[in-house]
Protein backbone atom coordinates (compact mmCIF):
# COMPACT_ATOMS: atom_id res chain seq x y z
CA UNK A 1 16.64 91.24 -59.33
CA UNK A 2 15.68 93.17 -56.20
CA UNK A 3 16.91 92.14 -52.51
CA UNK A 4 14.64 89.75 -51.71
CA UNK A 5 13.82 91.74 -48.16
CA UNK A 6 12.75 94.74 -49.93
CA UNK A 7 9.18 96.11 -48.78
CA UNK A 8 7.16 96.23 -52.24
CA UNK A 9 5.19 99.24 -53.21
CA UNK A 10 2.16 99.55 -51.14
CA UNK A 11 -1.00 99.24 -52.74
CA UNK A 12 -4.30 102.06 -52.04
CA UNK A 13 -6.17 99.40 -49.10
CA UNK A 14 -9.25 101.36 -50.54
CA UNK A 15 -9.16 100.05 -54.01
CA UNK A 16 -11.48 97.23 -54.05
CA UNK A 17 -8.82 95.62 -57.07
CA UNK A 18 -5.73 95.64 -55.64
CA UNK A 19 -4.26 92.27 -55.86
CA UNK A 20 -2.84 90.76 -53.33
CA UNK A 21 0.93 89.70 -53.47
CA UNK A 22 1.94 85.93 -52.93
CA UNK A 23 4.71 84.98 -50.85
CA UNK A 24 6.55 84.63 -54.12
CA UNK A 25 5.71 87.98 -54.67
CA UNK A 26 6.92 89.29 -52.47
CA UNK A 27 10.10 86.79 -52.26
CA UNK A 28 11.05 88.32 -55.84
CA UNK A 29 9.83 91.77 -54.93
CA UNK A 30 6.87 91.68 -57.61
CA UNK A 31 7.53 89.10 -59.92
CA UNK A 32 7.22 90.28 -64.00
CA UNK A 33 7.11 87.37 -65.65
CA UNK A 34 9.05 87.71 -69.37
CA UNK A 35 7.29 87.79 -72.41
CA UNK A 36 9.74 85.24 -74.05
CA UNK A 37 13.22 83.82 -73.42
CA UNK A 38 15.55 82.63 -76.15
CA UNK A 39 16.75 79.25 -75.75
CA UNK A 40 19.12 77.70 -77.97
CA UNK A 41 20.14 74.25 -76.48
CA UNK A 42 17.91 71.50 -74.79
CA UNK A 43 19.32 68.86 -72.05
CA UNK A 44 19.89 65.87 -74.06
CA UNK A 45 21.44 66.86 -76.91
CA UNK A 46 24.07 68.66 -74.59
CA UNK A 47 24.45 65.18 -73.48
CA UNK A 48 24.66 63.54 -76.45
CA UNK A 49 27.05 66.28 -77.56
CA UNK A 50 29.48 67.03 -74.09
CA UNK A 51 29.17 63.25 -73.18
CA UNK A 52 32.62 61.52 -72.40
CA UNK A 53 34.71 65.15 -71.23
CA UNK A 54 37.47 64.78 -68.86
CA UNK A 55 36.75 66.53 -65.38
CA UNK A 56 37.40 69.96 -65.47
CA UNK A 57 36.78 70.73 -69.02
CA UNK A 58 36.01 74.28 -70.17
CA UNK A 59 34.37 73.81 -73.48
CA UNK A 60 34.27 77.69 -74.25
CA UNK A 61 30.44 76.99 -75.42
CA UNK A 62 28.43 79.23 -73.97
CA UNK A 63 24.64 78.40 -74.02
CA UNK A 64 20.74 79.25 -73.51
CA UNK A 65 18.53 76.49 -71.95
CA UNK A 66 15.26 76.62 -70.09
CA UNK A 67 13.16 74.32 -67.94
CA UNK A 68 12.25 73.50 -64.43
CA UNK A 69 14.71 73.42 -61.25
CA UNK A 70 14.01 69.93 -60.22
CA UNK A 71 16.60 69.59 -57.20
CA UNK A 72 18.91 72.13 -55.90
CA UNK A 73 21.99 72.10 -52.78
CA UNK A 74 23.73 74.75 -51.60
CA UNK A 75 27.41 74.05 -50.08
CA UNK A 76 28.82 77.41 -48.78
CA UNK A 77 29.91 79.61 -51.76
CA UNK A 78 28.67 77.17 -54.34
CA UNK A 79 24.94 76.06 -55.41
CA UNK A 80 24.35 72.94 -57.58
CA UNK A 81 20.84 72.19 -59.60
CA UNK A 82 19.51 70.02 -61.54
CA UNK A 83 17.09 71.68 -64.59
CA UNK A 84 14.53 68.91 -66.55
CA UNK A 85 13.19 70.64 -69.95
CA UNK A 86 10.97 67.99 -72.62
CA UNK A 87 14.28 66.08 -73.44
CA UNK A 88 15.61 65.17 -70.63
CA UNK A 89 17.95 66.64 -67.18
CA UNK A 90 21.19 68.72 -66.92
CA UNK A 91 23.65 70.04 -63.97
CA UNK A 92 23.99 73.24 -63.68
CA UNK A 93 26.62 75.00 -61.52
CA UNK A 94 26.80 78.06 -59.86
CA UNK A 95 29.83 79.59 -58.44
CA UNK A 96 28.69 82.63 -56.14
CA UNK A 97 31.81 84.49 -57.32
CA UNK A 98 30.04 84.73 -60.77
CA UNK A 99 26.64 83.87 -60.54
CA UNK A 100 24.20 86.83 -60.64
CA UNK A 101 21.84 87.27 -58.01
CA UNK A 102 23.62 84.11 -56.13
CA UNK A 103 21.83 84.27 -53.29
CA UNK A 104 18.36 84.80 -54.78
CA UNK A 105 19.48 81.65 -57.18
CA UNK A 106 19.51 79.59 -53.81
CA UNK A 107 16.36 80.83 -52.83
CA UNK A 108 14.49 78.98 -56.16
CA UNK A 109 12.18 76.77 -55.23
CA UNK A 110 11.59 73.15 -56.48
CA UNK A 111 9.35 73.64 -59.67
CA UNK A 112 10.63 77.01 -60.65
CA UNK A 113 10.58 77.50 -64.52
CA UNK A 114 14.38 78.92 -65.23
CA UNK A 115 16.08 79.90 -68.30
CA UNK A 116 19.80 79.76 -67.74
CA UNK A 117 22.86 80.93 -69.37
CA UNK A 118 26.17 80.12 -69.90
CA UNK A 119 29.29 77.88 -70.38
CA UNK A 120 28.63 73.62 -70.75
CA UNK A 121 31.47 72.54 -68.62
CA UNK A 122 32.40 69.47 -66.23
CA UNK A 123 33.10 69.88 -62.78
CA UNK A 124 35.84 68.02 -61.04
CA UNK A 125 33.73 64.83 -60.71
CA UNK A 126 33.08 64.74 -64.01
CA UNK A 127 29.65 66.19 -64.76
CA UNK A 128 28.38 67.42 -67.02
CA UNK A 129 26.96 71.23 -66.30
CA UNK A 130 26.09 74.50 -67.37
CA UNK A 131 28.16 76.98 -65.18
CA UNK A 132 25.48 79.91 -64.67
CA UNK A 133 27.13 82.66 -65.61
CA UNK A 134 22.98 84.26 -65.90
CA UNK A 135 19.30 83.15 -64.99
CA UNK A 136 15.93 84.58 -65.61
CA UNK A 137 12.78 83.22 -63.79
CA UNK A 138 10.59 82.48 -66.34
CA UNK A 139 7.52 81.44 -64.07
CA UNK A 140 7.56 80.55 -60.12
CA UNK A 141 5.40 77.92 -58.38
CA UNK A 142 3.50 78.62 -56.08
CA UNK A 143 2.51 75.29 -54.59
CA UNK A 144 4.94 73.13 -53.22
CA UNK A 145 6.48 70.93 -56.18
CA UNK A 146 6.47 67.20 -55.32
CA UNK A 147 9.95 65.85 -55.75
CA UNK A 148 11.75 63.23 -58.17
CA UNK A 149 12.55 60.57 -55.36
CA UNK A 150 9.06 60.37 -53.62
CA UNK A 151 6.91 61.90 -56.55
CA UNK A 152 3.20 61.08 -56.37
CA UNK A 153 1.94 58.08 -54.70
CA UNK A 154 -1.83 58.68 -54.79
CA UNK A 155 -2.69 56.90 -58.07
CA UNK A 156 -6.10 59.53 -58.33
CA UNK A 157 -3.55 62.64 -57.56
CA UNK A 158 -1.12 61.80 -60.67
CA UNK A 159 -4.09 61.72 -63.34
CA UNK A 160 -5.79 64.71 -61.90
CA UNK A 161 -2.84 66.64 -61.78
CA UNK A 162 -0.93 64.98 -64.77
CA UNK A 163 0.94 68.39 -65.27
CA UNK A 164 2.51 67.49 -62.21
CA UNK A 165 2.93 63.21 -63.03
CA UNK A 166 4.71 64.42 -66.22
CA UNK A 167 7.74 65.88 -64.34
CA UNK A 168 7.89 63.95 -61.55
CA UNK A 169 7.18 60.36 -63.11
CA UNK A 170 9.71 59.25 -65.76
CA UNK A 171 7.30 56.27 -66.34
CA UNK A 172 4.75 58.52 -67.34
CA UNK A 173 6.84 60.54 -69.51
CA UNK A 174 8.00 57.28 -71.53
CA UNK A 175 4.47 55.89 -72.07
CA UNK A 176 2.78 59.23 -73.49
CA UNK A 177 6.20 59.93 -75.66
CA UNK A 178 5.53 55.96 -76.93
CA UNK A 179 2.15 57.00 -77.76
CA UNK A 180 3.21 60.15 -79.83
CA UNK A 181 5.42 57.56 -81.57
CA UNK A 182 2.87 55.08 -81.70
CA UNK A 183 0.27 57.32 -83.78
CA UNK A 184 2.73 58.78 -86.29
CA UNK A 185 4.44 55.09 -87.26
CA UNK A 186 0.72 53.69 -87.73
CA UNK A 187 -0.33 56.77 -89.67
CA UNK A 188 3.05 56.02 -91.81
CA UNK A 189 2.20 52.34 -92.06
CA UNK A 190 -1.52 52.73 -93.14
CA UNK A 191 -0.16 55.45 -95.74
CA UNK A 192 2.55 53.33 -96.98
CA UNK A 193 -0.33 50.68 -97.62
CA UNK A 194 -1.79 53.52 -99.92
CA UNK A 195 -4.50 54.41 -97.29
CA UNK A 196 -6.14 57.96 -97.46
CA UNK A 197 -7.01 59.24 -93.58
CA UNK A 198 -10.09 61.20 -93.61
CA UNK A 199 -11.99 62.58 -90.44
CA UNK A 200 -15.89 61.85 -90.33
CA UNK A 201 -18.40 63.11 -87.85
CA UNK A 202 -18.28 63.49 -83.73
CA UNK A 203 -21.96 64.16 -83.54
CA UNK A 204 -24.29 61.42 -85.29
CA UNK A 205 -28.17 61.88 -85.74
CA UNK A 206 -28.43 58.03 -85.13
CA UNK A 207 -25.59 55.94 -82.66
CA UNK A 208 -24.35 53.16 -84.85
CA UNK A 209 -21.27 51.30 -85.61
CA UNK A 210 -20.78 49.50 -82.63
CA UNK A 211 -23.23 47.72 -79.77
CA UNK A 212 -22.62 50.72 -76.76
CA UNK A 213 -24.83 53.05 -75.26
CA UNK A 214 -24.51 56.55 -76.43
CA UNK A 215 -23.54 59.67 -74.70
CA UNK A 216 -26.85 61.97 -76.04
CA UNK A 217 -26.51 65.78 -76.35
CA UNK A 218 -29.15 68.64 -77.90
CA UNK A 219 -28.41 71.05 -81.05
CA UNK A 220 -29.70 73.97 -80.08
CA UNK A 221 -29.92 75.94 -83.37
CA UNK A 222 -31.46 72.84 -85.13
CA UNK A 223 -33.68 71.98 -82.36
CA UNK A 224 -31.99 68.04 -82.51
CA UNK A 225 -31.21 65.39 -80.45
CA UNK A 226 -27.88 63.98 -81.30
CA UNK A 227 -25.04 60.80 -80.48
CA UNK A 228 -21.16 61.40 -79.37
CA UNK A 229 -20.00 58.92 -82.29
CA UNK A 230 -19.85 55.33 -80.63
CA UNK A 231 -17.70 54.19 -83.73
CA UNK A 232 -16.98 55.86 -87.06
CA UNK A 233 -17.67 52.49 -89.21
CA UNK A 234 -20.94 53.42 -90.84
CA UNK A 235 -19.41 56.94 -92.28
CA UNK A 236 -15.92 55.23 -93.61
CA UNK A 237 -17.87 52.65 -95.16
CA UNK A 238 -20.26 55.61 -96.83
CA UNK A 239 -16.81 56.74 -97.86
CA UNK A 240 -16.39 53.42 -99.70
CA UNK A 241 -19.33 53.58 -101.62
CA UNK A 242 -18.02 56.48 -102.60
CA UNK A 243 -15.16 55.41 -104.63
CA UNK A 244 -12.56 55.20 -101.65
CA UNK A 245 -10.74 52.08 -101.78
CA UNK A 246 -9.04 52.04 -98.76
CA UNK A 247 -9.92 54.49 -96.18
CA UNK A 248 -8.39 55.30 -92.09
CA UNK A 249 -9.36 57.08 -89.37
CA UNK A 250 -7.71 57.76 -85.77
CA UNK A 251 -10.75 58.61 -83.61
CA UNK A 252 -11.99 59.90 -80.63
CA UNK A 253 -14.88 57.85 -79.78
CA UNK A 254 -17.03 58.02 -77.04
CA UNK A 255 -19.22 55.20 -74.87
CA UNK A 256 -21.47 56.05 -72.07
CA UNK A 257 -20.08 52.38 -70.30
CA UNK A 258 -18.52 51.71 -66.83
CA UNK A 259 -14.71 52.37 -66.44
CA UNK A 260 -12.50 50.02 -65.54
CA UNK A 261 -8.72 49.05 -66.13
CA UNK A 262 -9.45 48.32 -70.02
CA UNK A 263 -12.11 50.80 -70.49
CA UNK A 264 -12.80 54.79 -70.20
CA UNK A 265 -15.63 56.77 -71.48
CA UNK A 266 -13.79 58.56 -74.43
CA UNK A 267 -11.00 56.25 -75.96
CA UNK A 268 -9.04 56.11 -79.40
CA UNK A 269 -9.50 53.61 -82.18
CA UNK A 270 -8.00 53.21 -85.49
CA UNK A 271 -10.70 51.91 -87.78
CA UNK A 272 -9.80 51.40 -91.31
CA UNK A 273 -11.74 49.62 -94.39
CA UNK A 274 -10.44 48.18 -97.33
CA UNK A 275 -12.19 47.27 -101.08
CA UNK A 276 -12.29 43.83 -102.35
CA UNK A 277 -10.46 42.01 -99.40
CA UNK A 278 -12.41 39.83 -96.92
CA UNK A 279 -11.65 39.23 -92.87
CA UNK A 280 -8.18 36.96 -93.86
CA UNK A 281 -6.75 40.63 -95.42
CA UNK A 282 -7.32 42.04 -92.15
CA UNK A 283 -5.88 39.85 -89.95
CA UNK A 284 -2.59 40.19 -92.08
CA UNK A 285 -2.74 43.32 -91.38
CA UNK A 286 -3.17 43.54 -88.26
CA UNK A 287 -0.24 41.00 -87.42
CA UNK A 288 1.73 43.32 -89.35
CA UNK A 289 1.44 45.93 -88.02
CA UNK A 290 1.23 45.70 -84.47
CA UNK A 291 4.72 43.05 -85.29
CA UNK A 292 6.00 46.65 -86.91
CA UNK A 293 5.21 48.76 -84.07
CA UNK A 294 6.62 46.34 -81.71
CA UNK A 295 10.02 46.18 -83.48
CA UNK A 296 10.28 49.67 -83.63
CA UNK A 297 9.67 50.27 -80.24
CA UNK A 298 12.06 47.34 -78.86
CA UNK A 299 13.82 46.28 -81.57
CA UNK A 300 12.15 42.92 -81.48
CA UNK A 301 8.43 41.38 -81.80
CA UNK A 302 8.57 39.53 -78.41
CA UNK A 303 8.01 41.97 -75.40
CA UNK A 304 7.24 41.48 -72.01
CA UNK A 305 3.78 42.47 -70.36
CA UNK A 306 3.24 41.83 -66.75
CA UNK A 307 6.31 39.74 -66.37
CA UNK A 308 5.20 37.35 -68.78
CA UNK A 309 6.52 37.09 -72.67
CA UNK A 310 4.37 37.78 -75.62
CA UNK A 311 5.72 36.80 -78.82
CA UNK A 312 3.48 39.23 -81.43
CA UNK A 313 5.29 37.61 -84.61
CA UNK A 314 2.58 36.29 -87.48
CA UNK A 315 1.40 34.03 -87.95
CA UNK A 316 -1.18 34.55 -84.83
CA UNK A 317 -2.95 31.56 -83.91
CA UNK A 318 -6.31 31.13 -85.38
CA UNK A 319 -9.27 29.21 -83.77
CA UNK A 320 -12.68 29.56 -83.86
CA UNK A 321 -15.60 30.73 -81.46
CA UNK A 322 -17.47 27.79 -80.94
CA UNK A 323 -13.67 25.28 -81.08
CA UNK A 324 -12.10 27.39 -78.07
CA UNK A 325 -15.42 27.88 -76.18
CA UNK A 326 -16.13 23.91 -76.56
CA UNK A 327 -12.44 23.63 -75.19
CA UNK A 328 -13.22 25.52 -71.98
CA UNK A 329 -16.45 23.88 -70.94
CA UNK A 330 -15.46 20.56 -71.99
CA UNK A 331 -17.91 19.58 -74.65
CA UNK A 332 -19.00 20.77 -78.27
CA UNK A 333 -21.17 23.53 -78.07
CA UNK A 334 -22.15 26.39 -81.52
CA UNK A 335 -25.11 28.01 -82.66
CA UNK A 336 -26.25 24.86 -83.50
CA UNK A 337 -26.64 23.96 -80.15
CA UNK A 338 -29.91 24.15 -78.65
CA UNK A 339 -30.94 26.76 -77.23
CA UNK A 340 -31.96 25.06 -73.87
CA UNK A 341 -28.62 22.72 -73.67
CA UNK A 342 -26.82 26.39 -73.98
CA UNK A 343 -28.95 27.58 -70.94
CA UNK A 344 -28.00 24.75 -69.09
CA UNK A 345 -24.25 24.88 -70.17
CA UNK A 346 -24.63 29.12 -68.97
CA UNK A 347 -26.11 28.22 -65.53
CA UNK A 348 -23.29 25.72 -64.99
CA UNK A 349 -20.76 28.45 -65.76
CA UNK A 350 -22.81 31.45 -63.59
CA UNK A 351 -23.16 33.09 -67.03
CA UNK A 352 -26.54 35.01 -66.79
CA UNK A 353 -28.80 35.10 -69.93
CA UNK A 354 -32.31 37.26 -71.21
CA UNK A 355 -35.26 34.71 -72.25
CA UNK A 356 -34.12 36.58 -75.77
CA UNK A 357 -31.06 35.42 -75.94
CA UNK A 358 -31.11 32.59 -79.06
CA UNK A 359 -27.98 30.17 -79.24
CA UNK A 360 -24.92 33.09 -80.86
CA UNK A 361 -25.95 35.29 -77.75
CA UNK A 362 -26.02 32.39 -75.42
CA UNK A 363 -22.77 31.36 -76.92
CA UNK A 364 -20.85 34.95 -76.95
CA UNK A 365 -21.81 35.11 -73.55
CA UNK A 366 -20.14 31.61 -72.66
CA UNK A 367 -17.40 32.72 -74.45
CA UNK A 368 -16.48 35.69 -73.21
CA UNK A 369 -16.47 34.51 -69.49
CA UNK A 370 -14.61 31.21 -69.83
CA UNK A 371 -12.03 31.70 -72.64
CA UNK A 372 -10.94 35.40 -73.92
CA UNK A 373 -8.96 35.99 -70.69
CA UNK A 374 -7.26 32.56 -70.94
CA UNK A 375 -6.09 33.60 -74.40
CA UNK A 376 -2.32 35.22 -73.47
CA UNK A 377 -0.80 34.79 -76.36
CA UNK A 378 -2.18 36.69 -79.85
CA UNK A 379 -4.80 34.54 -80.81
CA UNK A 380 -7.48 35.51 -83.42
CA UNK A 381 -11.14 34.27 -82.64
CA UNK A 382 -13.19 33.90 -85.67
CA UNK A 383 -16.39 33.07 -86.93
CA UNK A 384 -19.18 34.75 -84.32
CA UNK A 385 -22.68 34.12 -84.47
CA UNK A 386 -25.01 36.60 -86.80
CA UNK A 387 -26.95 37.26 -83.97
CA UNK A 388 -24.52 39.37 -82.25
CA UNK A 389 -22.88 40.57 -85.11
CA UNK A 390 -25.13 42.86 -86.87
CA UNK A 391 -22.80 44.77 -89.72
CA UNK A 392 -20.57 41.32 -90.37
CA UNK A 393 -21.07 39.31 -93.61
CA UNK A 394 -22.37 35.56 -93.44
CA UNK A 395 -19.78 33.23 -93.32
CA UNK A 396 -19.33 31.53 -96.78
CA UNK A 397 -20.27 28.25 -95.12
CA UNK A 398 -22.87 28.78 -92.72
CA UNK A 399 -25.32 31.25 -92.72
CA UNK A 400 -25.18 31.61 -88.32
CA UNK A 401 -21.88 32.93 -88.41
CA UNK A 402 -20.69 35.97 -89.99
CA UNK A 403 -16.53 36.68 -91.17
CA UNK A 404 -15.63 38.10 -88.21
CA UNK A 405 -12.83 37.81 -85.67
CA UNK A 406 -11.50 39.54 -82.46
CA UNK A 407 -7.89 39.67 -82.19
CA UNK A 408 -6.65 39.00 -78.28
CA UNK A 409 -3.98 39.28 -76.84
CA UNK A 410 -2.99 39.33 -72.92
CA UNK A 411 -6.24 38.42 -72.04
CA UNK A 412 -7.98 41.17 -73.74
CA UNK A 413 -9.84 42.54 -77.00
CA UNK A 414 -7.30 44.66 -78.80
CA UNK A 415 -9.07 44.34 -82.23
CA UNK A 416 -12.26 43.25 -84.08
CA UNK A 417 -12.66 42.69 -87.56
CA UNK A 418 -14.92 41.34 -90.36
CA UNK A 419 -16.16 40.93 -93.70
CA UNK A 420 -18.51 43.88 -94.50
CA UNK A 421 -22.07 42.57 -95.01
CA UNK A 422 -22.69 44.74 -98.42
CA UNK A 423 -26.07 43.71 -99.01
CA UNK A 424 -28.62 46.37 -98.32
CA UNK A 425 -32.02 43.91 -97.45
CA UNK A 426 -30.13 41.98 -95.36
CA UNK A 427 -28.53 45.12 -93.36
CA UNK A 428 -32.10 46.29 -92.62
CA UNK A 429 -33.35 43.19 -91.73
CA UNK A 430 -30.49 42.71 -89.05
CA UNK A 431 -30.96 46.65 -88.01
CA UNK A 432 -34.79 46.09 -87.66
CA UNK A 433 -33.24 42.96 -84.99
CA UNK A 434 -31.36 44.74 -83.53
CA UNK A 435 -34.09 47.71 -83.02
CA UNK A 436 -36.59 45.12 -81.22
CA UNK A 437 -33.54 43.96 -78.92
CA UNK A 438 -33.63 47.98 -78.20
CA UNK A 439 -37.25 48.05 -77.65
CA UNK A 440 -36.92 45.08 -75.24
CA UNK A 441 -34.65 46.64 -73.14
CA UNK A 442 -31.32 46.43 -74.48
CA UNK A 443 -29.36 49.91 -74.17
CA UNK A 444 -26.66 48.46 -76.59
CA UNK A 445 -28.61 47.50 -79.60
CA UNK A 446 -28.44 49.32 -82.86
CA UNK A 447 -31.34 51.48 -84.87
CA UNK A 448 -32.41 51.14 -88.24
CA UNK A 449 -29.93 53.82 -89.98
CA UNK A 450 -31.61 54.74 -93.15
CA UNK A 451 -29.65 56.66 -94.81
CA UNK A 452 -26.69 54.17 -93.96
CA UNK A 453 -29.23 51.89 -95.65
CA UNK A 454 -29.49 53.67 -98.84
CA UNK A 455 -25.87 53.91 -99.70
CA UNK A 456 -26.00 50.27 -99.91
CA UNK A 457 -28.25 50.57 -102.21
CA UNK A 458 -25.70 52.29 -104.45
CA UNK A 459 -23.70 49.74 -104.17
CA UNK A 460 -20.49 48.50 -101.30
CA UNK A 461 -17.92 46.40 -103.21
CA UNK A 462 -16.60 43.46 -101.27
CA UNK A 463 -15.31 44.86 -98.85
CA UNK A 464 -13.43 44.14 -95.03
CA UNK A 465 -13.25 46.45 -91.92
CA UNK A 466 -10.83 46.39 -88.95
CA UNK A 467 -11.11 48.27 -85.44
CA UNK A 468 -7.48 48.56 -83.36
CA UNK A 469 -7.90 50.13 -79.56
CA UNK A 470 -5.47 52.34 -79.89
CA UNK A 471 -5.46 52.65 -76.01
CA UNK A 472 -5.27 48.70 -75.20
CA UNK A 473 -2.10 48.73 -78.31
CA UNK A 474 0.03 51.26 -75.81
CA UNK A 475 -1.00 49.34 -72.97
CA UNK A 476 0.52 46.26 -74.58
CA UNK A 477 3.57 47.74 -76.32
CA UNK A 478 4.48 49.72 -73.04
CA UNK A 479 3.54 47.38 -70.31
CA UNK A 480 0.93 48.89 -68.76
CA UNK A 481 -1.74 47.20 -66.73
CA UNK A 482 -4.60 50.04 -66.67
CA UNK A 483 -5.85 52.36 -69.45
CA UNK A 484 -5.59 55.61 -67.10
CA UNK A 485 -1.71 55.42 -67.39
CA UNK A 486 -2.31 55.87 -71.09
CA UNK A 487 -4.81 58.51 -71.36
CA UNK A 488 -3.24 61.70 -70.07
CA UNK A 489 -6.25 62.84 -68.93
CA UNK A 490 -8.79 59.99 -67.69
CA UNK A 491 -12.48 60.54 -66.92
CA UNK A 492 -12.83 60.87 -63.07
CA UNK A 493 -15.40 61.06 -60.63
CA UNK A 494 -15.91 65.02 -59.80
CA UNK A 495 -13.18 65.88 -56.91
CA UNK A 496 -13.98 68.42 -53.92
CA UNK A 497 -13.22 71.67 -54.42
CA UNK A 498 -9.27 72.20 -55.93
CA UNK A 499 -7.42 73.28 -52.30
């Protein structure tokens, strides 16, 4: 490297290109930046290796790592830094007797991408190093790097800038590693189970699947409106008409809803169907695996979530709609409940209701503001009313509720499940519902899907379906109270102009 006070060449002030040097241009005296660097050995399995040496050891292994300088002090003719690469953080020392460049080495700022050679060792304390007997810069910042001990305390900064969060915030780093982990053990599991993954549509000529507004986009070359997929249900169950038995997909989905700690425009689900089983196959399944997922994580099913225990062992409680909503307002209320009583029971409660609402609406509604957040530990909630459940089967026993059940956990929806209503005249009469709930006003409420409608017609074996936020799972399994700390990159509001 050049002497860091050299004048650089000078540039022709006439040529309208010339670019202008940064201060770590000119620091480095017109910085090059390598085409590659050849790294054979990452942080923590040096640890894992090295750990436990006496002080003072020379291990005679010489080695190539790379990564970021994430603290650095100079004391006289000695410099000490600390590098962080994807697995983890390692000392590296740097003797100015035989340390290229030494001064220039304790000019590196906070941030700058190194690649470093030379012997693992331990100093006389004891730690572990990597005496730099050569560096390269790979890449230098040129904003100031935020550092380890304060890192970023403007919540809206770290998800902006999550490049940033990722070094900085070891709490970040362990959540979106979980996640990796996360996916690949429930792609495992669902495969083990003998389910085939397939990928289905983004873009849908009709929203359905799910009750959410659409985000709405145009096809220019077709000259067609079309849907961001709100759920990929209708398409895997297509897929089941089709002769696959048991079918999985991890998917982007996409609801144009408000955001809030549980929710964010685009989100992940895992939404998988299964031939001949009804809602009770489901929620086996879904005991088992989130039980599986928790183990592996923790070693155990009971973890802790907002200071409080959750054990997610099976069997999960199981109560109905209408037992824990009667529970919570203290007297028996169901569909069967008049319509007017429920009105009554709503206004009592501040739950607002539509003149349209009939008693499963009115009841849902009730429902959902006195109970699911009450419900900490796994509990299953079965049974919903056929009015607000427009692709669920009718319960065996009573034609106003459908096989259907939420799973919740902490307070929250993590999963919803049912029976798959299979028969075609009774899909299209709930669709054609659902449409005049649409034409009244409701942004949420289904179309008639026609073709969806037709493959019915062909012929859906008995058949059960099962939704898992993939987003509100992480949250659980790693303790975290909002879903932007398990997105990496969270739908914001536009910022001003990047300074």
């Amino acid at each position: 490297m050049t002497d860091p006070d050299a004048q650089t060449e000078q540039a022709d002030p006439a040529a309208e290109d010339a670019p202008t040097l940064s201060p770590d241009d000119v620091r480095f005296g017109g910085f090059e930046q390598p085409y590659t660097y050849q790294v054979t050995h990452q942080a923590a399995p040096l640890a894992e290796e090295f750990g436990g040496l006496e002080p003072g050891t020379e291990t005679g292994t010489v080695v190539s790592v790379a990564g970021r300088l994430m603290l650095r002090r100079v004391q006289g003719k000695l410099a000490f830094g600390t590098m962080a690469d994807a697995t983890g953080r390692i000392q590296l020392f740097a003797p100015s007797k035989t340390t290229p460049d030494f001064e220039q080495f304790c000019e590196l700022n906070l941030g700058d991408w190194i690649g470093v050679q030379g012997e693992v060792m331990t100093t006389r304390r004891g730690e572990l190093s990597i005496r730099v007997d050569g560096w390269t810069l790979l890449a230098p910042t040129r904003r100031p790097f935020p550092d380890k001990f304060h890192g970023i305390s403007d919540p809206d900064l770290r998800y902006r800038q999550r490049y940033l969060d990722l070094w900085v915030t070891e709490e970040s780093r362990r959540v979106f590693t979980a996640r990796s982990r996360i996916l690949s053990m429930t792609r495992q599991f669902m495969e083990d189970r003998h389910y085939l993954e397939v990928e289905t549509p983004v873009f849908h000529p009709i929203p359905g699947g799910a009750l959410a507004r659409p985000f709405v986009t145009h096809h220019n070359a077709l000259d067609m409106e079309l849907f961001l997929r709100i759920a990929p249900e209708l398409y895997l169950k297509r897929l089941v008409v089709g002769g696959f038995e048991r079918v999985y997909e991890i998917a982007r989905v996409f609801r144009n809803e408000g955001i809030s700690t549980r929710h964010n425009p685009e989100f992940t689900m895992l939404e998988c169907y299964e031939a001949y089983g009804d809602y009770e196959t489901h929620m086996a399944l879904t005991e088992e695996l989130v039980a599986h997922l928790a183990t592996a994580l923790h070693g155990t099913t009971t973890v802790t979530y907002e200071g409080k225990e959750v054990d997610l062992s099976a069997p999960w409680r199981r109560v109905t709609l209408a037992q824990i909503t009667s529970e919570m307002v203290g007297e028996e209320v169901s569909v069967h409940t008049p319509v007017d009583v429920l009105r009554a029971v709503c206004d009592r409660y501040e739950v607002p209701w539509k003149e349209s609402y009939g008693s499963g609406k009115l009841l849902l509604e009730l429902y959902e503001k006195t109970a699911e957040h009450t419900l900490w530990h796994p509990t299953f909630v079965t049974d919903y009313p056929a009015e607000v459940s427009p692709l669920s089967r009718t319960h065996r026993d009573d034609p106003l509720l459908t096989e259907r059940f939420e799973g919740i956990v902490v307070g929250r929806e993590l999963c919803n499940g049912f029976s798959e209503l299979t028969d075609p005249t009774v899909q299209r009469e709930r669709f054609e519902h659902q449409a005049g709930q649409k034409t009244e006003g409701d942004d949420e409420a289904m179309v008639v899907d026609a073709d969806y409608l037709r493959s019915l017609e062909y012929g859906l074996p008995p058949t059960v379906g099962l939704g898992i936020g993939i987003d509100r799972l992480v949250m659980l399994l790693c303790d975290v109270g909002t879903i932007r700390d398990v997105v990496l990159f969270p739908t914001l509001r536009h910022e001003q102009e990047p300074g």
